[in-house]
PDB file of N, CA and C in Angstrom:
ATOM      1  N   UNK A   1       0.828  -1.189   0.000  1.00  0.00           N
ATOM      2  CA  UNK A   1       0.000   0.000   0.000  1.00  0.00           C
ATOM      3  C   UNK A   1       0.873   1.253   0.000  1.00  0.00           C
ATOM      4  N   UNK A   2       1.794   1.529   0.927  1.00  0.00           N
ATOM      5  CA  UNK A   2       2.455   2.396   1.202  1.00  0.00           C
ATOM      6  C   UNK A   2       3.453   2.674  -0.508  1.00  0.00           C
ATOM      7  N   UNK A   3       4.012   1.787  -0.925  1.00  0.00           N
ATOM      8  CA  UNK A   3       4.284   2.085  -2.201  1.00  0.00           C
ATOM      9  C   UNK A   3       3.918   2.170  -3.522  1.00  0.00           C
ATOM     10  N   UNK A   4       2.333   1.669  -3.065  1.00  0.00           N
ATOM     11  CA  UNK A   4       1.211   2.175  -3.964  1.00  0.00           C
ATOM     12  C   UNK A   4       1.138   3.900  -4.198  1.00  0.00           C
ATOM     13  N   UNK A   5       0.696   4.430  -3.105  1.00  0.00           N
ATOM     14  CA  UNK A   5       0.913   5.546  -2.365  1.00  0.00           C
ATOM     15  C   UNK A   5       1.931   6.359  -3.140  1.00  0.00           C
ATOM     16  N   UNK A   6       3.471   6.077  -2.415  1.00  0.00           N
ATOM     17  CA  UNK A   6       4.621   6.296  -3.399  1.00  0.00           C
ATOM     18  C   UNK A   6       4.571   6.978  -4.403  1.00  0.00           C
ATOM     19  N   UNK A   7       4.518   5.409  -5.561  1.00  0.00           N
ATOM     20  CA  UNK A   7       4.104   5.735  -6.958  1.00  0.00           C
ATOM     21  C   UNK A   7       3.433   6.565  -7.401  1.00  0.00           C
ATOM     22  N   UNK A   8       1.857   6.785  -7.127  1.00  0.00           N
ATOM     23  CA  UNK A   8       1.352   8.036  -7.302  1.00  0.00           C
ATOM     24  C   UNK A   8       1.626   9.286  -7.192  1.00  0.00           C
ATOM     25  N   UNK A   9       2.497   9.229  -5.691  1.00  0.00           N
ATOM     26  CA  UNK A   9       2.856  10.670  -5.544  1.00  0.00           C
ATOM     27  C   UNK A   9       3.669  11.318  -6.771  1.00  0.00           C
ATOM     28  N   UNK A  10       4.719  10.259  -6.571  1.00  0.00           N
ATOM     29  CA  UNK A  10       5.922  10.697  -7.713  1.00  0.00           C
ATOM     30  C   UNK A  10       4.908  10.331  -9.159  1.00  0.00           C
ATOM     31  N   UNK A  11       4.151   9.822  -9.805  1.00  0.00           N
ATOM     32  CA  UNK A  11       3.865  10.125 -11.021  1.00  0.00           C
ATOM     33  C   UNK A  11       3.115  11.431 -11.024  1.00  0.00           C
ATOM     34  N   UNK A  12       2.383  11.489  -9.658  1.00  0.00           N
ATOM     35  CA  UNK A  12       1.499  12.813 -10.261  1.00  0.00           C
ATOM     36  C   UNK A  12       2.823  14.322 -10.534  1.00  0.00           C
ATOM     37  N   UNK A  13       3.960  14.310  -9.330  1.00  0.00           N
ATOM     38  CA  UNK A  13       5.008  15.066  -9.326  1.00  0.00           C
ATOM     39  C   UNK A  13       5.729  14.784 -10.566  1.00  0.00           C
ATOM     40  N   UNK A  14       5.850  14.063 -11.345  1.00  0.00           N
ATOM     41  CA  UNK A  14       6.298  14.321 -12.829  1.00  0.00           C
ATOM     42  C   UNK A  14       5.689  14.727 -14.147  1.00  0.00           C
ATOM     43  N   UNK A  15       4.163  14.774 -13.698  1.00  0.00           N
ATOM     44  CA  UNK A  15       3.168  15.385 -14.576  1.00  0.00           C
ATOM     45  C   UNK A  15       2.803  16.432 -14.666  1.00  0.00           C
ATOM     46  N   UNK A  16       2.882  17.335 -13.657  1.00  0.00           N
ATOM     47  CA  UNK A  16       2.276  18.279 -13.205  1.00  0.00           C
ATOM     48  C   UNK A  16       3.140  19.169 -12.283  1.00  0.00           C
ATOM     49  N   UNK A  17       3.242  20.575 -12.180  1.00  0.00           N
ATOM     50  CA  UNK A  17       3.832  21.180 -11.474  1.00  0.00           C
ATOM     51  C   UNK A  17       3.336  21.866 -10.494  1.00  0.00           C
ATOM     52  N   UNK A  18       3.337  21.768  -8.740  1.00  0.00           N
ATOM     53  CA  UNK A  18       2.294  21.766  -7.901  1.00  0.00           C
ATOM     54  C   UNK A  18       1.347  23.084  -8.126  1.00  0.00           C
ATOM     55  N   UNK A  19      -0.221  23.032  -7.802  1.00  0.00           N
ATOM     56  CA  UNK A  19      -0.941  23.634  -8.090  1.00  0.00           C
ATOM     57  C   UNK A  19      -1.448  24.648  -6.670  1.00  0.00           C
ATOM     58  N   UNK A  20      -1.407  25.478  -6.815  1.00  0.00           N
ATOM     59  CA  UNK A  20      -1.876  26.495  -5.093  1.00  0.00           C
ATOM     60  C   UNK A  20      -3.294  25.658  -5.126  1.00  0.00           C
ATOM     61  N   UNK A  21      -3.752  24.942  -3.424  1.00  0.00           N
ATOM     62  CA  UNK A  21      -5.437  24.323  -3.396  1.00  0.00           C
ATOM     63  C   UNK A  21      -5.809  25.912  -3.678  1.00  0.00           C
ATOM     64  N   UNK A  22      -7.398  25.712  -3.874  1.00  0.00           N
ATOM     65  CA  UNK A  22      -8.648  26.332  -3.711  1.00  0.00           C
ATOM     66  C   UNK A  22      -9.466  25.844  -2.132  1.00  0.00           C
ATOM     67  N   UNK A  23      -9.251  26.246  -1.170  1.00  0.00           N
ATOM     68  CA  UNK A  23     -10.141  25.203  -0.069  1.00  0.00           C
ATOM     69  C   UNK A  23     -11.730  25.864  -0.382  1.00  0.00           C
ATOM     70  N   UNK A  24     -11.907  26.556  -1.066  1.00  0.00           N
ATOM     71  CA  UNK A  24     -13.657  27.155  -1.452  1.00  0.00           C
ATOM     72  C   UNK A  24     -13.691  25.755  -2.617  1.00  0.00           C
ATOM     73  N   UNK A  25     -13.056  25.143  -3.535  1.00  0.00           N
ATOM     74  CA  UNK A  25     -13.208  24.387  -4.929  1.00  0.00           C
ATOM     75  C   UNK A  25     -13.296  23.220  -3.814  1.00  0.00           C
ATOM     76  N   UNK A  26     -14.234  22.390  -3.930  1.00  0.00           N
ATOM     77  CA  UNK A  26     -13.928  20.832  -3.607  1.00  0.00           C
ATOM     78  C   UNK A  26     -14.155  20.239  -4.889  1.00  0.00           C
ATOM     79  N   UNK A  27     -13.515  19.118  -4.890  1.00  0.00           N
ATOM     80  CA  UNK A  27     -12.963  18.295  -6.112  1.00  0.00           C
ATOM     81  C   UNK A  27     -14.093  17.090  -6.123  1.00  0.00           C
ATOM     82  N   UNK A  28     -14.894  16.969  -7.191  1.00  0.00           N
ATOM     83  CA  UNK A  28     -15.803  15.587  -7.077  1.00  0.00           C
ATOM     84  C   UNK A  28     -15.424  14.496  -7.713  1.00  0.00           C
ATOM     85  N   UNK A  29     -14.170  14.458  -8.510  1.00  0.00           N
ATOM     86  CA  UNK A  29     -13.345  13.496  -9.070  1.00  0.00           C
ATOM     87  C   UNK A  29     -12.557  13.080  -7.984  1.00  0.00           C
ATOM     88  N   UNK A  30     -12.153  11.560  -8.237  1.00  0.00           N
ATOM     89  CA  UNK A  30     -11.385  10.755  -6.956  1.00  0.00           C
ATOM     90  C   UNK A  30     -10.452  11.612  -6.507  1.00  0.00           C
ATOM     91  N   UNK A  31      -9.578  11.222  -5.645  1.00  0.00           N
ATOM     92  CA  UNK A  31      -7.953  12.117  -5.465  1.00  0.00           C
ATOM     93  C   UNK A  31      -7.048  11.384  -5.999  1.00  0.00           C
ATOM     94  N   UNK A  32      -6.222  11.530  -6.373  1.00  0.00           N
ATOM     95  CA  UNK A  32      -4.826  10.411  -6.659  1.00  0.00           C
ATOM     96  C   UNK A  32      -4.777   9.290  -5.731  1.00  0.00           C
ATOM     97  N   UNK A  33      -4.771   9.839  -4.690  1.00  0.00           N
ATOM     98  CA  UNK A  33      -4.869   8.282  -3.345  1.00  0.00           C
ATOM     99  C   UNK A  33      -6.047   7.655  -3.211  1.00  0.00           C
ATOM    100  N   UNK A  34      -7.175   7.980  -3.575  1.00  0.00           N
ATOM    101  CA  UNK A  34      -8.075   6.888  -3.726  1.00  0.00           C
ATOM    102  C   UNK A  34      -7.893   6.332  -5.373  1.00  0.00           C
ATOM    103  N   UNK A  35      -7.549   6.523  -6.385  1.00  0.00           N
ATOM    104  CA  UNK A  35      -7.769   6.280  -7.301  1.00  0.00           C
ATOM    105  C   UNK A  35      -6.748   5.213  -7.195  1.00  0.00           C
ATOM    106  N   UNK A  36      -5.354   5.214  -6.591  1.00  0.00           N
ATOM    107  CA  UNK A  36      -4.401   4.097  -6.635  1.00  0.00           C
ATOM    108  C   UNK A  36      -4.550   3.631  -5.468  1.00  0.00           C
ATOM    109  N   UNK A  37      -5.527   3.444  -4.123  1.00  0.00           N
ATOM    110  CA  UNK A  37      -5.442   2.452  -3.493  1.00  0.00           C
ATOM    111  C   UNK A  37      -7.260   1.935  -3.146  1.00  0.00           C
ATOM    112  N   UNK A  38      -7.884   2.719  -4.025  1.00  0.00           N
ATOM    113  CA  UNK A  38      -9.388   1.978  -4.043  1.00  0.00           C
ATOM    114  C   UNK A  38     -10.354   2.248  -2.893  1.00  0.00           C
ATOM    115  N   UNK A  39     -11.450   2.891  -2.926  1.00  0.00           N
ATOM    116  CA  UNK A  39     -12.267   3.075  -1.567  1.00  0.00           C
ATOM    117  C   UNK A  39     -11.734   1.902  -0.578  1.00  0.00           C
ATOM    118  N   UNK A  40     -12.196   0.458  -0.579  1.00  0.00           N
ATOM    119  CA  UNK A  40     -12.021  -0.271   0.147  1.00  0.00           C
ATOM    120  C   UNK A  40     -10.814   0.224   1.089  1.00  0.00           C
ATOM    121  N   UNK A  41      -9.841   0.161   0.757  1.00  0.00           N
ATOM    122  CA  UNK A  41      -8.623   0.333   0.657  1.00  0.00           C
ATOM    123  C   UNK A  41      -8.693   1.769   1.945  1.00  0.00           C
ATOM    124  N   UNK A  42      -9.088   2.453   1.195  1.00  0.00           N
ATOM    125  CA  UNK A  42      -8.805   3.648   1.771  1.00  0.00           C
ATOM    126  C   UNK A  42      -9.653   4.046   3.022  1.00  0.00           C
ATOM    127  N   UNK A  43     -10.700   3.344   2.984  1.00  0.00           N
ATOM    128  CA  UNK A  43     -11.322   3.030   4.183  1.00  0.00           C
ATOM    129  C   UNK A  43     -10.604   2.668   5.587  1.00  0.00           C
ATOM    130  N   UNK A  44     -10.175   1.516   5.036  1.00  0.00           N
ATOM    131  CA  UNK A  44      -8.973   0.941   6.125  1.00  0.00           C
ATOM    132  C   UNK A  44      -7.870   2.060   6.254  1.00  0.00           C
ATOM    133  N   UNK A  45      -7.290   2.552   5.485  1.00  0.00           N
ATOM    134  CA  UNK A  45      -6.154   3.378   5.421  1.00  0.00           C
ATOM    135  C   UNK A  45      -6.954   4.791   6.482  1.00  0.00           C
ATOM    136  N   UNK A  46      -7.693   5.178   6.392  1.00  0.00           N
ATOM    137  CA  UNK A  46      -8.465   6.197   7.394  1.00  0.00           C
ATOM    138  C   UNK A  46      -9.022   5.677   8.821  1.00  0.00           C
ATOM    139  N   UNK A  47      -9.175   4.796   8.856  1.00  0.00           N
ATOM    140  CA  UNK A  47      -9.463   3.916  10.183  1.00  0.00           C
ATOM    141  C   UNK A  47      -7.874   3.666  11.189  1.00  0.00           C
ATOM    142  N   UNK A  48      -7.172   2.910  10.419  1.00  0.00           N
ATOM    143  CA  UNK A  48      -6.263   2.962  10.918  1.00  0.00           C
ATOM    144  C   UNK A  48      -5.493   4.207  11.462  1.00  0.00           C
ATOM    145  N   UNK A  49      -5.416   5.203  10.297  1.00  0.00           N
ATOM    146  CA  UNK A  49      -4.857   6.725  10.681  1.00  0.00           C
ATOM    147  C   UNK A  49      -5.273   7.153  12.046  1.00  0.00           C
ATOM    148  N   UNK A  50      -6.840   6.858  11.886  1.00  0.00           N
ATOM    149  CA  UNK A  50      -7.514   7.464  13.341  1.00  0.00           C
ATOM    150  C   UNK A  50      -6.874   6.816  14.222  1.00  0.00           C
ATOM    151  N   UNK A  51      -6.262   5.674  14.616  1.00  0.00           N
ATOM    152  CA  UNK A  51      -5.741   4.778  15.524  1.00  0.00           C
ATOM    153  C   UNK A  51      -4.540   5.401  16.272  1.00  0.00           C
ATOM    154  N   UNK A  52      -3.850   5.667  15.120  1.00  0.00           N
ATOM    155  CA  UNK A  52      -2.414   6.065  15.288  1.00  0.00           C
ATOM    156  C   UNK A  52      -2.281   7.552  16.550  1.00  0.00           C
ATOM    157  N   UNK A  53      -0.872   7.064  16.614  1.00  0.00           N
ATOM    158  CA  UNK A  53      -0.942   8.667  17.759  1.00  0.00           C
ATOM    159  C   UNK A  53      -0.693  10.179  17.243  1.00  0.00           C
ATOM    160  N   UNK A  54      -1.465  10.783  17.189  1.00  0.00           N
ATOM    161  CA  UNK A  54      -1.495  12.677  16.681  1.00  0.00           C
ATOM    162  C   UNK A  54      -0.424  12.894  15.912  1.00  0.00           C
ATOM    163  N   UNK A  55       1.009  12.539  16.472  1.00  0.00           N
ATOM    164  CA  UNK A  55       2.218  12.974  15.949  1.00  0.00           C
ATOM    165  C   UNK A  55       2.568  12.290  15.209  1.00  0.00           C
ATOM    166  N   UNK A  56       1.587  10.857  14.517  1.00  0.00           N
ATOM    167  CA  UNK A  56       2.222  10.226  13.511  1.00  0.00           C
ATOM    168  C   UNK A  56       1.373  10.028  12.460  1.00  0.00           C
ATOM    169  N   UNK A  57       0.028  10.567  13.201  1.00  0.00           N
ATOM    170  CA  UNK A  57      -1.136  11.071  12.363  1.00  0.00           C
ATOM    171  C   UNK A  57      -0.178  12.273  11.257  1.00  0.00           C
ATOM    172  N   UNK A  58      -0.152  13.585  12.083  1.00  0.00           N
ATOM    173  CA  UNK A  58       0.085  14.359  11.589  1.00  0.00           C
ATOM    174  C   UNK A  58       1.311  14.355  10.267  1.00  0.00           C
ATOM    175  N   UNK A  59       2.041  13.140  10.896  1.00  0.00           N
ATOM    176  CA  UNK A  59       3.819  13.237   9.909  1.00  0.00           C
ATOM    177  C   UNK A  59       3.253  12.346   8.805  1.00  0.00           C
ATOM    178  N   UNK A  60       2.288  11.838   8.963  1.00  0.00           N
ATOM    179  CA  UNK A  60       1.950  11.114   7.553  1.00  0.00           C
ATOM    180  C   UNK A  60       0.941  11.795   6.929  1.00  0.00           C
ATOM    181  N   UNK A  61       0.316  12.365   7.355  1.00  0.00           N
ATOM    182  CA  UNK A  61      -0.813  13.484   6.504  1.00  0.00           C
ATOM    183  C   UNK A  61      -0.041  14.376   5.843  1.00  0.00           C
ATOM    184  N   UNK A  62       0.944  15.209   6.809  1.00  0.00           N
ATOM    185  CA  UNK A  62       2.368  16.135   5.709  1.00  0.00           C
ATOM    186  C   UNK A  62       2.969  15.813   4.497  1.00  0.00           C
ATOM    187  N   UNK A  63       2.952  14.016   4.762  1.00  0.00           N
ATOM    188  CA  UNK A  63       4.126  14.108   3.863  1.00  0.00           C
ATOM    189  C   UNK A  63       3.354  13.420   2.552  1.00  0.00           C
ATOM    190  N   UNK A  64       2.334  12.163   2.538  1.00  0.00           N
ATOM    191  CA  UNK A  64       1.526  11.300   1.937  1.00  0.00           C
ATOM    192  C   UNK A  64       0.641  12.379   1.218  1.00  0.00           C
ATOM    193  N   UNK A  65      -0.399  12.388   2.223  1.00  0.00           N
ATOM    194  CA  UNK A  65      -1.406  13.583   1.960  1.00  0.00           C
ATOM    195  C   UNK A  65      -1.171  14.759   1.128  1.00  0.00           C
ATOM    196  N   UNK A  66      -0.524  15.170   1.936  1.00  0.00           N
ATOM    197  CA  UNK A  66      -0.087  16.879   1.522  1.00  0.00           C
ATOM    198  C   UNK A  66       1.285  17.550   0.993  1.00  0.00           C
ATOM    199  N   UNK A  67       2.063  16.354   0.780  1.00  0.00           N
ATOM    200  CA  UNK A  67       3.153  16.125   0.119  1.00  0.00           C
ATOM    201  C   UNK A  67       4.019  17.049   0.435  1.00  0.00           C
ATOM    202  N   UNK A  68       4.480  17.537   1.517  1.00  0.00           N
ATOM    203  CA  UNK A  68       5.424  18.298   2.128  1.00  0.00           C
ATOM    204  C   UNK A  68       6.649  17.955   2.068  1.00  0.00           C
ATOM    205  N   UNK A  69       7.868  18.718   1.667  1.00  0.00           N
ATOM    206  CA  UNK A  69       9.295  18.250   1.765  1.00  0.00           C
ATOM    207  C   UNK A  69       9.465  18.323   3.554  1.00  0.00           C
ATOM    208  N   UNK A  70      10.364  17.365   3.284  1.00  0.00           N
ATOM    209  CA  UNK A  70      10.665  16.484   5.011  1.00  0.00           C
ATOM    210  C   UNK A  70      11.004  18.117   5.769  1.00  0.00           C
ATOM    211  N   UNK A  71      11.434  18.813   4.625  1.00  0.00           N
ATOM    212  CA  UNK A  71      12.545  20.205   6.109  1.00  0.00           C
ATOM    213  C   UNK A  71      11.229  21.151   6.622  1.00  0.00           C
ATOM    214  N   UNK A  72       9.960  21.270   5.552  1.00  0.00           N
ATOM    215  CA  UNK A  72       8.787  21.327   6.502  1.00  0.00           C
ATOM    216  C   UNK A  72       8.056  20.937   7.397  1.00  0.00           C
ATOM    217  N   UNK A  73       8.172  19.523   7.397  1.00  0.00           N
ATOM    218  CA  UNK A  73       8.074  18.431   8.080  1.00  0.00           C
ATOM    219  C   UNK A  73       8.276  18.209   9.402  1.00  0.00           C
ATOM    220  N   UNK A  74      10.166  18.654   9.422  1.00  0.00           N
ATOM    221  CA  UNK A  74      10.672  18.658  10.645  1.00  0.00           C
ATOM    222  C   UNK A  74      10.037  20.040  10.899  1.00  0.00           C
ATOM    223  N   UNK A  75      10.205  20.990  10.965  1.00  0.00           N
ATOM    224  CA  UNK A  75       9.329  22.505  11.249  1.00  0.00           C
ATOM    225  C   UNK A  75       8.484  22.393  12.062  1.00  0.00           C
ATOM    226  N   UNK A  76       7.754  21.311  11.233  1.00  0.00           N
ATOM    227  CA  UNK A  76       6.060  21.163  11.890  1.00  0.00           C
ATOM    228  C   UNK A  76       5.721  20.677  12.628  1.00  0.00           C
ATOM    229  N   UNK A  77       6.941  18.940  12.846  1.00  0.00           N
ATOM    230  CA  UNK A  77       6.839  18.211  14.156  1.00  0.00           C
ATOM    231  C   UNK A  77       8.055  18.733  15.589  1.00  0.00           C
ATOM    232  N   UNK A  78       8.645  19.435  15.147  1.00  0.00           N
ATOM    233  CA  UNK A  78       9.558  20.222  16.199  1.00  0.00           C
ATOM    234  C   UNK A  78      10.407  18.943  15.653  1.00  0.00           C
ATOM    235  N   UNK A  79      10.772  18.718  14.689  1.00  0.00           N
ATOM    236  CA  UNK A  79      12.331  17.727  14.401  1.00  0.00           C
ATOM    237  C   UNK A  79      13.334  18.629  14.848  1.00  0.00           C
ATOM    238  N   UNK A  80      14.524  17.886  14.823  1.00  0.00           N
ATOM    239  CA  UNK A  80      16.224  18.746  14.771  1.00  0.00           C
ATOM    240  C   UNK A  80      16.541  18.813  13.583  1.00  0.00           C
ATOM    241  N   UNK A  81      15.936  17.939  12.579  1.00  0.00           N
ATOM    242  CA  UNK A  81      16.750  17.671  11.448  1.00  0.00           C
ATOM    243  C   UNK A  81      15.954  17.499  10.216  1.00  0.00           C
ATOM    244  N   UNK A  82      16.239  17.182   9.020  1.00  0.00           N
ATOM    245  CA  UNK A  82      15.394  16.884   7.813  1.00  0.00           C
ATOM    246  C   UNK A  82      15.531  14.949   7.996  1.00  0.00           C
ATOM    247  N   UNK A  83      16.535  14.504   8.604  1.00  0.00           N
ATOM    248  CA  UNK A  83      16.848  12.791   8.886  1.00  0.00           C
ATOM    249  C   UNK A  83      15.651  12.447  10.091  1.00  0.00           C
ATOM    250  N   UNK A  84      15.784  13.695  11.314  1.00  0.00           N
ATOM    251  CA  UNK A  84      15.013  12.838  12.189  1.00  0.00           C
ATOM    252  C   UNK A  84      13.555  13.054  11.783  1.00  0.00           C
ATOM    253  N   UNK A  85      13.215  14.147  10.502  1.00  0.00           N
ATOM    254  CA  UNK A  85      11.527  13.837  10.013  1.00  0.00           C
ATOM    255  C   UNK A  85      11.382  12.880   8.808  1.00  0.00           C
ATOM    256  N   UNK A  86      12.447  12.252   8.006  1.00  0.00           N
ATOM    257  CA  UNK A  86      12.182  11.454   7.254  1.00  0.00           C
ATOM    258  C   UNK A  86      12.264  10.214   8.380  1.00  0.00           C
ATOM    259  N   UNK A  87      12.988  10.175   9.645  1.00  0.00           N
ATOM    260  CA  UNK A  87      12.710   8.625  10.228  1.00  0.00           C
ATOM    261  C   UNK A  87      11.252   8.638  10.804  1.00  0.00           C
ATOM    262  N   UNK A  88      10.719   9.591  11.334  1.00  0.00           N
ATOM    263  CA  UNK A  88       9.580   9.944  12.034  1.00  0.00           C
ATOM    264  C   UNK A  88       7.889   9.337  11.089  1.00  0.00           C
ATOM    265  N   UNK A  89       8.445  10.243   9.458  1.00  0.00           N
ATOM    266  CA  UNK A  89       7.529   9.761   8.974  1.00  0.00           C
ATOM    267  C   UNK A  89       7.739   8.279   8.531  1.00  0.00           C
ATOM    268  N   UNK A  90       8.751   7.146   8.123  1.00  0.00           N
ATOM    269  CA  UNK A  90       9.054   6.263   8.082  1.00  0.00           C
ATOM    270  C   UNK A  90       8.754   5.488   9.107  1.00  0.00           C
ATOM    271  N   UNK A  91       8.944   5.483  10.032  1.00  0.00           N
ATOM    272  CA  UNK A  91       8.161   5.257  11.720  1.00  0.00           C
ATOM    273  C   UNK A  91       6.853   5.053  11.715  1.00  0.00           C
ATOM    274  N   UNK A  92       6.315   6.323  11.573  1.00  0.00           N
ATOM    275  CA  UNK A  92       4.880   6.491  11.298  1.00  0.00           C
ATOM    276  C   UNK A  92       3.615   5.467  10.106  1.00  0.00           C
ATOM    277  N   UNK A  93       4.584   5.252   8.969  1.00  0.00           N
ATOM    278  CA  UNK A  93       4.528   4.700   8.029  1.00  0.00           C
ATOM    279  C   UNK A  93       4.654   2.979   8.703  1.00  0.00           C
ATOM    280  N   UNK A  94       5.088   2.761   9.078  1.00  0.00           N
ATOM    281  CA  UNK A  94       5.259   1.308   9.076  1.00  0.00           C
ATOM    282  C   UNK A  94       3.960   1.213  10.394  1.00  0.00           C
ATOM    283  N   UNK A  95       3.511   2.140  11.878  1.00  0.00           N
ATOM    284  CA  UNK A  95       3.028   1.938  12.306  1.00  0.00           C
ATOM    285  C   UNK A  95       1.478   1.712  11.777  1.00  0.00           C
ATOM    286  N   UNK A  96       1.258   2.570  10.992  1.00  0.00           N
ATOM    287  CA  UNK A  96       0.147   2.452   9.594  1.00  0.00           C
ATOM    288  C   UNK A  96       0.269   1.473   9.170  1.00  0.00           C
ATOM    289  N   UNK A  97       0.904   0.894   8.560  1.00  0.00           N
ATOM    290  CA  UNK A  97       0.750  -0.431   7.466  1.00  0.00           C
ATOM    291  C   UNK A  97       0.469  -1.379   8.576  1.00  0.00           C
ATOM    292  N   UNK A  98       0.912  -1.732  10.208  1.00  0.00           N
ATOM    293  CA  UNK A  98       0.540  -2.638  11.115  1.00  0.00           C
ATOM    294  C   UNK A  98      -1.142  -2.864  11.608  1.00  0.00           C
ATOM    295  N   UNK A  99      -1.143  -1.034  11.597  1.00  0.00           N
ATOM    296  CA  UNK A  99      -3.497  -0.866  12.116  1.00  0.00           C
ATOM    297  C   UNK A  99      -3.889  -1.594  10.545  1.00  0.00           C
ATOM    298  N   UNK A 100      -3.308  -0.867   9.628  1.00  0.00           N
ATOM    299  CA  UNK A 100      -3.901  -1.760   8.712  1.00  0.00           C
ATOM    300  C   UNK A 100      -4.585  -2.843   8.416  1.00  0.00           C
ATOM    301  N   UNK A 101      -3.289  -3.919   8.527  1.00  0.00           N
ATOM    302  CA  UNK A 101      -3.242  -5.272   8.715  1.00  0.00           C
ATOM    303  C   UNK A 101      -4.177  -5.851   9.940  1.00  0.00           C
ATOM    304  N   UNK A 102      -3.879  -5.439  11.116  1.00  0.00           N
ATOM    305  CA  UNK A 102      -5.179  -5.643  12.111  1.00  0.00           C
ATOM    306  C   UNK A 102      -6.260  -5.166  11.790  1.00  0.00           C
ATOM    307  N   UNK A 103      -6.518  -4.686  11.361  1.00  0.00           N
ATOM    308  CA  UNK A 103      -7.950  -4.181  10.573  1.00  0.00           C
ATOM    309  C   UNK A 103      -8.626  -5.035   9.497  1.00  0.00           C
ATOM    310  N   UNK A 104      -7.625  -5.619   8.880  1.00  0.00           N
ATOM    311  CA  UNK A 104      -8.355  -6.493   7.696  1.00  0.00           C
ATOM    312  C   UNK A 104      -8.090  -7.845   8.443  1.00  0.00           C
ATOM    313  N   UNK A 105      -7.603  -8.046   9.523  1.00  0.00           N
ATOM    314  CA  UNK A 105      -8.045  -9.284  10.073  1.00  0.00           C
ATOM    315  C   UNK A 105      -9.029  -9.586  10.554  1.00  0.00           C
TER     316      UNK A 105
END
């Protein structure tokens, strides 16, 4: 899943050059992340999120979600470093893929 995820990000980032949101425009076409990991899918992937703890909620919504470079990242989670927010969200990331998995059990 998580490199489902990935992939999308980086194809949509080679197609397109980022766009300023509209938060007044809501979008009635899928998003990129449901379109490459499927309602079902993403169901679980939002269930689980809710599980997780705030600060790993948050480092994976930055970076997945909202596609933030890590040195904002660290900014946002009070990191020291651009390493200790790429381990944080990597951290975060694997604790996700675990609610997951308990979830579809």
């Amino acid at each position: 899943l998580i490199n489902r995820v990935r992939d999308e990000i980086r194809r949509a980032n080679r197609h397109a050059p980022p766009q300023p949101l509209d938060p007044a425009k809501a979008g009635s076409d899928p998003s990129p992340l449901e379109e490459a990991i499927g309602s079902e899918t993403l169901e679980r992937y939002e269930s689980a999120l809710q599980r997780l703890r705030p600060t790993d909620r948050e480092a994976i919504m930055l970076r997945i979600e909202l596609n933030y470079p890590y040195a904002d990242i660290a900014t946002a989670l009070g990191k020291p470093s651009i390493a200790a927010a790429q381990m944080a969200v990597s951290r975060a990331l694997v604790r996700l893929a675990e609610e997951m998995a308990r979830g579809q059990a």
